[in-house]
PDB file of N, CA and C in Angstrom:
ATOM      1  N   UNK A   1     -10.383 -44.095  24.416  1.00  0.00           N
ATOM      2  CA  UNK A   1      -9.498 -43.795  25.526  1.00  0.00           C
ATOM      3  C   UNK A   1     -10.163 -44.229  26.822  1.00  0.00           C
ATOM      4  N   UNK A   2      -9.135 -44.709  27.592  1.00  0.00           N
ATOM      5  CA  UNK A   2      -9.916 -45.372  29.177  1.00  0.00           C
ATOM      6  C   UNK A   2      -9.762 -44.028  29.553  1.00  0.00           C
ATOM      7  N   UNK A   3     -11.152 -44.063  30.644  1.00  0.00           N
ATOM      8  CA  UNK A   3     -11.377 -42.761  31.412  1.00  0.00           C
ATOM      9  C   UNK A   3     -10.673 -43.046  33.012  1.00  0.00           C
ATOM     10  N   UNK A   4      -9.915 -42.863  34.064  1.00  0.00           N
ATOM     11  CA  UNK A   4      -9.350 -43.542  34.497  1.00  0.00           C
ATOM     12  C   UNK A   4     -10.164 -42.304  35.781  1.00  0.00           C
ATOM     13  N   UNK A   5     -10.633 -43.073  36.783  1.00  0.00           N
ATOM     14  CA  UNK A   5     -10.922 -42.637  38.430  1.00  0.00           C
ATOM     15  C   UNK A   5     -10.477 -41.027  38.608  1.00  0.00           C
ATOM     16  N   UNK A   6      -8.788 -41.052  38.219  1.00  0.00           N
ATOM     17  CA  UNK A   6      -8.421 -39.654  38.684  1.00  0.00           C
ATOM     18  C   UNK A   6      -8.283 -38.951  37.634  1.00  0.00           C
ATOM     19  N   UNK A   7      -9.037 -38.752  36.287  1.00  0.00           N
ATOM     20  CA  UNK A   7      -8.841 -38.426  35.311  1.00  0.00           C
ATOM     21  C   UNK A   7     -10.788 -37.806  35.817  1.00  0.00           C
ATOM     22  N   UNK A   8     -10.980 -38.659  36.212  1.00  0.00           N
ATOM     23  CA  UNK A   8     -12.544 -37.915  36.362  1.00  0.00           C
ATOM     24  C   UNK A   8     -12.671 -37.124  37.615  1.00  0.00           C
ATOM     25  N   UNK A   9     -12.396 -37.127  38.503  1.00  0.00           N
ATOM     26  CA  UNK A   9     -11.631 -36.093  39.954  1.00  0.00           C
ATOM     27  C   UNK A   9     -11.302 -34.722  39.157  1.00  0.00           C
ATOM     28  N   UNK A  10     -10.131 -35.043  38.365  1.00  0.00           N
ATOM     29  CA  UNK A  10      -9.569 -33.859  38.087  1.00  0.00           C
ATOM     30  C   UNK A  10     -10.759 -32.966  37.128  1.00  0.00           C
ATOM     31  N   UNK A  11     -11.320 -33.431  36.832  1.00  0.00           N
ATOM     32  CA  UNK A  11     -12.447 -32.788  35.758  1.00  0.00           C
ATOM     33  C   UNK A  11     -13.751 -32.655  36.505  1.00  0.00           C
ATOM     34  N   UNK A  12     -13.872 -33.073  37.540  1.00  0.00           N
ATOM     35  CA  UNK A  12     -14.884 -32.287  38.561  1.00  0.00           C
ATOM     36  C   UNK A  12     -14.124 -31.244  38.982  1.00  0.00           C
ATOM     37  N   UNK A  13     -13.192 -31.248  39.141  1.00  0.00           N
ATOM     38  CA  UNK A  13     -12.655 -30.321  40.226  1.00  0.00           C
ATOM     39  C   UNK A  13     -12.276 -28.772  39.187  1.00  0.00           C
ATOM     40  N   UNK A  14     -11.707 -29.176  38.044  1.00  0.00           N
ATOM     41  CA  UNK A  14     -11.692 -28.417  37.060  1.00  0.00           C
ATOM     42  C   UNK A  14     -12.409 -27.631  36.615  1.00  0.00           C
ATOM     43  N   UNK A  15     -13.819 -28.407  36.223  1.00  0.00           N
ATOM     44  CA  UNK A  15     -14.510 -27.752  35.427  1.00  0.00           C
ATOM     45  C   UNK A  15     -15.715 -27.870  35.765  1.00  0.00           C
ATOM     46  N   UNK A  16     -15.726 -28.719  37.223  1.00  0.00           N
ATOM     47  CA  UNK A  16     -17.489 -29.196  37.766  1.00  0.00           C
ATOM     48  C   UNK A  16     -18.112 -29.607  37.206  1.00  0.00           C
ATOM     49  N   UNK A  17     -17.812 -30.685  35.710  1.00  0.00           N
ATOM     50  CA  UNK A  17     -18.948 -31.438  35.513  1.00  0.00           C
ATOM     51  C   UNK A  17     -18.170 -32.494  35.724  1.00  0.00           C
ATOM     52  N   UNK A  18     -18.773 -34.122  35.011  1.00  0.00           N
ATOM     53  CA  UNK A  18     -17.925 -35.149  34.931  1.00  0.00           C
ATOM     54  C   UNK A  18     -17.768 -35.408  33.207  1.00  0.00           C
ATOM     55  N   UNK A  19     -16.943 -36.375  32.962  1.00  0.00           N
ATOM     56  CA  UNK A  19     -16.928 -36.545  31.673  1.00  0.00           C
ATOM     57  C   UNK A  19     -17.863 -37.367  30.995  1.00  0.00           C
ATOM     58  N   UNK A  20     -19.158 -38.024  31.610  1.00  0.00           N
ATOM     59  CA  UNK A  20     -19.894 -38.049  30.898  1.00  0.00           C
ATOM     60  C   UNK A  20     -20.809 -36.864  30.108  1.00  0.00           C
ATOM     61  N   UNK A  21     -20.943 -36.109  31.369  1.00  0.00           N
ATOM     62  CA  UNK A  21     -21.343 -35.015  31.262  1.00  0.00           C
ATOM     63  C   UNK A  21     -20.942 -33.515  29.363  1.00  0.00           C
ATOM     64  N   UNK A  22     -19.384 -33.824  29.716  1.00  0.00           N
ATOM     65  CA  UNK A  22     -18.470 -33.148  28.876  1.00  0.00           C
ATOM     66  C   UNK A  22     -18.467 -33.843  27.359  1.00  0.00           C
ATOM     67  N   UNK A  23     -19.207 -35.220  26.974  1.00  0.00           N
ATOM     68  CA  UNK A  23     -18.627 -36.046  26.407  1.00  0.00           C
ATOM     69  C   UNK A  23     -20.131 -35.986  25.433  1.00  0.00           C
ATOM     70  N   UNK A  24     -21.235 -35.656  25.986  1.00  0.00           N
ATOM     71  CA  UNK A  24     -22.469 -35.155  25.386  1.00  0.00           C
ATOM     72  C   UNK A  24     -23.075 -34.451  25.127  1.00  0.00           C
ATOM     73  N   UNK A  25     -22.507 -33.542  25.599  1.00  0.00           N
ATOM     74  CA  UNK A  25     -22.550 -31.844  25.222  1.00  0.00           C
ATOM     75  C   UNK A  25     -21.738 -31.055  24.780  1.00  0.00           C
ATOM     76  N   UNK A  26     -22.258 -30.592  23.514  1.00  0.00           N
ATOM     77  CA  UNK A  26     -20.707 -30.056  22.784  1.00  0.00           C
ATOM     78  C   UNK A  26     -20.571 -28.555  22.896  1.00  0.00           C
ATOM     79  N   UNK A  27     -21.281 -27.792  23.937  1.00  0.00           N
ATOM     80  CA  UNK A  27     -21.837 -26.557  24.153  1.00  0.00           C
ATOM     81  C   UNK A  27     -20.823 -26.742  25.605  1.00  0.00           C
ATOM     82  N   UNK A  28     -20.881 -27.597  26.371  1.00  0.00           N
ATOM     83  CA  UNK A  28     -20.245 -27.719  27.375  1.00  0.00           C
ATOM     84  C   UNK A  28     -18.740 -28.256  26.647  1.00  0.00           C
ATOM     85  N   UNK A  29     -17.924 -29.271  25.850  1.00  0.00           N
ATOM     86  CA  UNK A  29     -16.860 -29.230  25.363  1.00  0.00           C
ATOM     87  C   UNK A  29     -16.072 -28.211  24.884  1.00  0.00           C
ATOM     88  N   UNK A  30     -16.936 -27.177  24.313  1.00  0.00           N
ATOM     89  CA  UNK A  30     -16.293 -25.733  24.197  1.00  0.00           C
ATOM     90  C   UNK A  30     -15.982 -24.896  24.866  1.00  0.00           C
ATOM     91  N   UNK A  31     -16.875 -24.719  26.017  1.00  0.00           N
ATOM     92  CA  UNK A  31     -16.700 -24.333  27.237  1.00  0.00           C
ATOM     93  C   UNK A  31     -15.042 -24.555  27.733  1.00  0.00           C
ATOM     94  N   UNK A  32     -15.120 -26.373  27.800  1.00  0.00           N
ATOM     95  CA  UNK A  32     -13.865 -26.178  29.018  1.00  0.00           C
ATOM     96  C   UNK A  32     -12.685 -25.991  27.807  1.00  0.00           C
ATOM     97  N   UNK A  33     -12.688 -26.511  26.571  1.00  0.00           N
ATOM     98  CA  UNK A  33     -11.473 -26.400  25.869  1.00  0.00           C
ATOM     99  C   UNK A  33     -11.240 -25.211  25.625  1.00  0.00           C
ATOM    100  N   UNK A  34     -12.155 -24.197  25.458  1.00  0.00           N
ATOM    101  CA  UNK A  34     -11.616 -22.586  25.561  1.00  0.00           C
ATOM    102  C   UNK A  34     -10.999 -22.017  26.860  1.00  0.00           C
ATOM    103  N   UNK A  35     -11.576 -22.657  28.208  1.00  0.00           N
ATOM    104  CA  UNK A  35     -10.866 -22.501  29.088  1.00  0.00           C
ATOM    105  C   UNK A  35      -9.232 -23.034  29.121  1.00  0.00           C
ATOM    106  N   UNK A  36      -9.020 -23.917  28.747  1.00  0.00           N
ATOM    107  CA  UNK A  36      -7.917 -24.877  28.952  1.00  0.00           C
ATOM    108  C   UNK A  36      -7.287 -24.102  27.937  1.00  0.00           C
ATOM    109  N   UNK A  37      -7.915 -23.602  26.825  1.00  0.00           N
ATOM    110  CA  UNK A  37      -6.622 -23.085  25.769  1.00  0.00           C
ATOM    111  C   UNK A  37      -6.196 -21.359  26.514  1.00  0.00           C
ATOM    112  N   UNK A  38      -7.500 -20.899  27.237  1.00  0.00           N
ATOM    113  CA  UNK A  38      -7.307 -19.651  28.004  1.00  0.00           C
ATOM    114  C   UNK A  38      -6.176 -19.418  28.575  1.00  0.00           C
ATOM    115  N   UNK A  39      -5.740 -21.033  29.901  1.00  0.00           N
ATOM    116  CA  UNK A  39      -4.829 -21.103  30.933  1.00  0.00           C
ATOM    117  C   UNK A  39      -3.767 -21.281  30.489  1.00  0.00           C
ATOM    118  N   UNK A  40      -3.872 -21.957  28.960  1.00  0.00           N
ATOM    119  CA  UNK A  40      -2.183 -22.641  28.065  1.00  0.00           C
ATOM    120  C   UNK A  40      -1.626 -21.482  27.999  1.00  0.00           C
ATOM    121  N   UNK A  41      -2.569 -20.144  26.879  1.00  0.00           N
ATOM    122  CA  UNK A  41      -1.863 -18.920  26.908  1.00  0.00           C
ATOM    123  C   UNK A  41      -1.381 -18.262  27.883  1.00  0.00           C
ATOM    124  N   UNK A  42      -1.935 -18.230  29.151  1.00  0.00           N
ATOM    125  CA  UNK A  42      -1.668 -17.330  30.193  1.00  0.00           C
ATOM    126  C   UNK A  42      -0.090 -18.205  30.708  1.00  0.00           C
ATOM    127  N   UNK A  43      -0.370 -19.358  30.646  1.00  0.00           N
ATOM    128  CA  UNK A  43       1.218 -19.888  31.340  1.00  0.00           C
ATOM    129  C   UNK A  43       1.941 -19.628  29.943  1.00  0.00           C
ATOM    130  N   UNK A  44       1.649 -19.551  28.957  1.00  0.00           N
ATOM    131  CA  UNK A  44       2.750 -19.567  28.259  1.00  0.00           C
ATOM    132  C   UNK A  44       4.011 -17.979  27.989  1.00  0.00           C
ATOM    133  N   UNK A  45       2.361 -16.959  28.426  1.00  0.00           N
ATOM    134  CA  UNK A  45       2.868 -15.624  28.812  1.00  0.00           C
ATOM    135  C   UNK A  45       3.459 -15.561  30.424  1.00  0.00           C
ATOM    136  N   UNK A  46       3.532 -16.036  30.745  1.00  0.00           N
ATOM    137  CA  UNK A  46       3.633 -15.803  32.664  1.00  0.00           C
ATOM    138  C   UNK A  46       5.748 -16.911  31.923  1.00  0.00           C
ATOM    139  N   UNK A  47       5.608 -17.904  31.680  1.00  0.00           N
ATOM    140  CA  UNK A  47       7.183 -18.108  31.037  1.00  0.00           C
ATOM    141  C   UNK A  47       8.122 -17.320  30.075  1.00  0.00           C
ATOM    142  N   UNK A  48       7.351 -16.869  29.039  1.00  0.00           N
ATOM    143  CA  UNK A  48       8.243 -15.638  28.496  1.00  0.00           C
ATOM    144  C   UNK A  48       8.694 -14.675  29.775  1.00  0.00           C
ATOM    145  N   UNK A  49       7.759 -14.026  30.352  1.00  0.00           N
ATOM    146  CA  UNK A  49       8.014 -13.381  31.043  1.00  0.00           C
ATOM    147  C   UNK A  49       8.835 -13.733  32.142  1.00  0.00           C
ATOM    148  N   UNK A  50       8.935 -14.745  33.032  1.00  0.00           N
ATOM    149  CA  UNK A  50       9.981 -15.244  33.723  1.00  0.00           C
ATOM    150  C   UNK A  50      11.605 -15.180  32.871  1.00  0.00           C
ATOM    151  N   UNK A  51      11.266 -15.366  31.824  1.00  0.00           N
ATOM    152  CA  UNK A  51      13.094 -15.645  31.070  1.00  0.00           C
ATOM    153  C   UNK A  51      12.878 -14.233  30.744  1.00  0.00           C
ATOM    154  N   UNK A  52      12.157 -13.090  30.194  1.00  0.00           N
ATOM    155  CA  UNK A  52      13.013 -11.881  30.383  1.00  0.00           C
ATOM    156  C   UNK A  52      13.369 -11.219  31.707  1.00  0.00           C
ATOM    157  N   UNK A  53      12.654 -11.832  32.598  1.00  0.00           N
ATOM    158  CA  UNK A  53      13.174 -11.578  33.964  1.00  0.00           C
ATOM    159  C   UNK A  53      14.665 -11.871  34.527  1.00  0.00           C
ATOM    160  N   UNK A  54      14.856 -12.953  33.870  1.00  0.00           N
ATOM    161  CA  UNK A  54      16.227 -14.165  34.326  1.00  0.00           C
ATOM    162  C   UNK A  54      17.067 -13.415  33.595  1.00  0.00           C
ATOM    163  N   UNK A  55      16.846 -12.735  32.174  1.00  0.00           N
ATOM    164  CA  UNK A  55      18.076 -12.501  31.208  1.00  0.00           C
ATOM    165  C   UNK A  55      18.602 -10.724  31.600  1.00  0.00           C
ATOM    166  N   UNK A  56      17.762 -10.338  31.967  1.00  0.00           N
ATOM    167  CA  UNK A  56      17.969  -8.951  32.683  1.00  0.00           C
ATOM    168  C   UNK A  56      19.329  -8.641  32.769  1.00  0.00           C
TER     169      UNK A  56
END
């Protein structure tokens, strides 16, 4: 996969390393993908919750 300029921005800014960084350490890959699966759940609870809001 091409690593593209703002693909590496967003992953400083994310997670403060770069993806070389992320890409050699698999102690650090767990890190952010547990984060990222952290934030999936939380939006995915924060949308249920909007549509039982809406269906009220």
């Amino acid at each position: 996969m091409d690593y593209t300029p703002k693909m590496e921005k967003a992953m400083q800014q994310s997670h403060k390393m770069g993806y070389a960084e992320y890409s050699r350490n698999l102690d650090n890959r767990l890190a952010v993908e547990k984060k990222r699966h952290q934030e999936y759940e939380k939006s995915k609870m924060m949308v249920t919750e909007m549509k039982h809001q809406v269906y009220k």
